[in-house]
C-alpha atoms as a PDB file:
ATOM      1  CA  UNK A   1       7.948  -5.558 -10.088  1.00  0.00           C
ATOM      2  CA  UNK A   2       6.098  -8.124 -11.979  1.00  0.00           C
ATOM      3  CA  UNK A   3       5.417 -11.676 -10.852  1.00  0.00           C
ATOM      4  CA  UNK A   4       5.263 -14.822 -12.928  1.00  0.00           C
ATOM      5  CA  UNK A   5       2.336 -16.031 -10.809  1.00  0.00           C
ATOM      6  CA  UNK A   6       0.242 -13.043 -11.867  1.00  0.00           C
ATOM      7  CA  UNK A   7      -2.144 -13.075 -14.677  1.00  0.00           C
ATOM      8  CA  UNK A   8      -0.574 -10.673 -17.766  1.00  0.00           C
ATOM      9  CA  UNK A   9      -1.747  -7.387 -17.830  1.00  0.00           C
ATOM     10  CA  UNK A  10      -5.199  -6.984 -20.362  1.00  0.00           C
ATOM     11  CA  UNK A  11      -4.810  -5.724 -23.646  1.00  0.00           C
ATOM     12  CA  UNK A  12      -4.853  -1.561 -23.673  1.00  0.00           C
ATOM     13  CA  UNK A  13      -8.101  -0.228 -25.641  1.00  0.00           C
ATOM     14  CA  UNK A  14      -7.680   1.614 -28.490  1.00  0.00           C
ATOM     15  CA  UNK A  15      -8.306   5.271 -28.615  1.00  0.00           C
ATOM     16  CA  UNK A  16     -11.715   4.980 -29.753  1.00  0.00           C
ATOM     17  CA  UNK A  17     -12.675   2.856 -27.457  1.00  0.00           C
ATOM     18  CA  UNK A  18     -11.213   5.297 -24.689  1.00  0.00           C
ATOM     19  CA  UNK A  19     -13.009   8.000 -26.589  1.00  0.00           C
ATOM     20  CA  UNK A  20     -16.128   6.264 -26.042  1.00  0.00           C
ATOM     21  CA  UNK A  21     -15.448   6.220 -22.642  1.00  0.00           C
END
């Protein structure tokens, strides 16, 4: 469950990016 005193979740990377990886 998610909680409103958490930080959002980061952006996802783009495919490249997880190509990269």
């Amino acid at each position: 469950m998610w909680d409103a005193t958490m930080a959002p979740p980061p952006p996802e990377p783009p495919d490249v990016s997880r190509r990269a990886v």
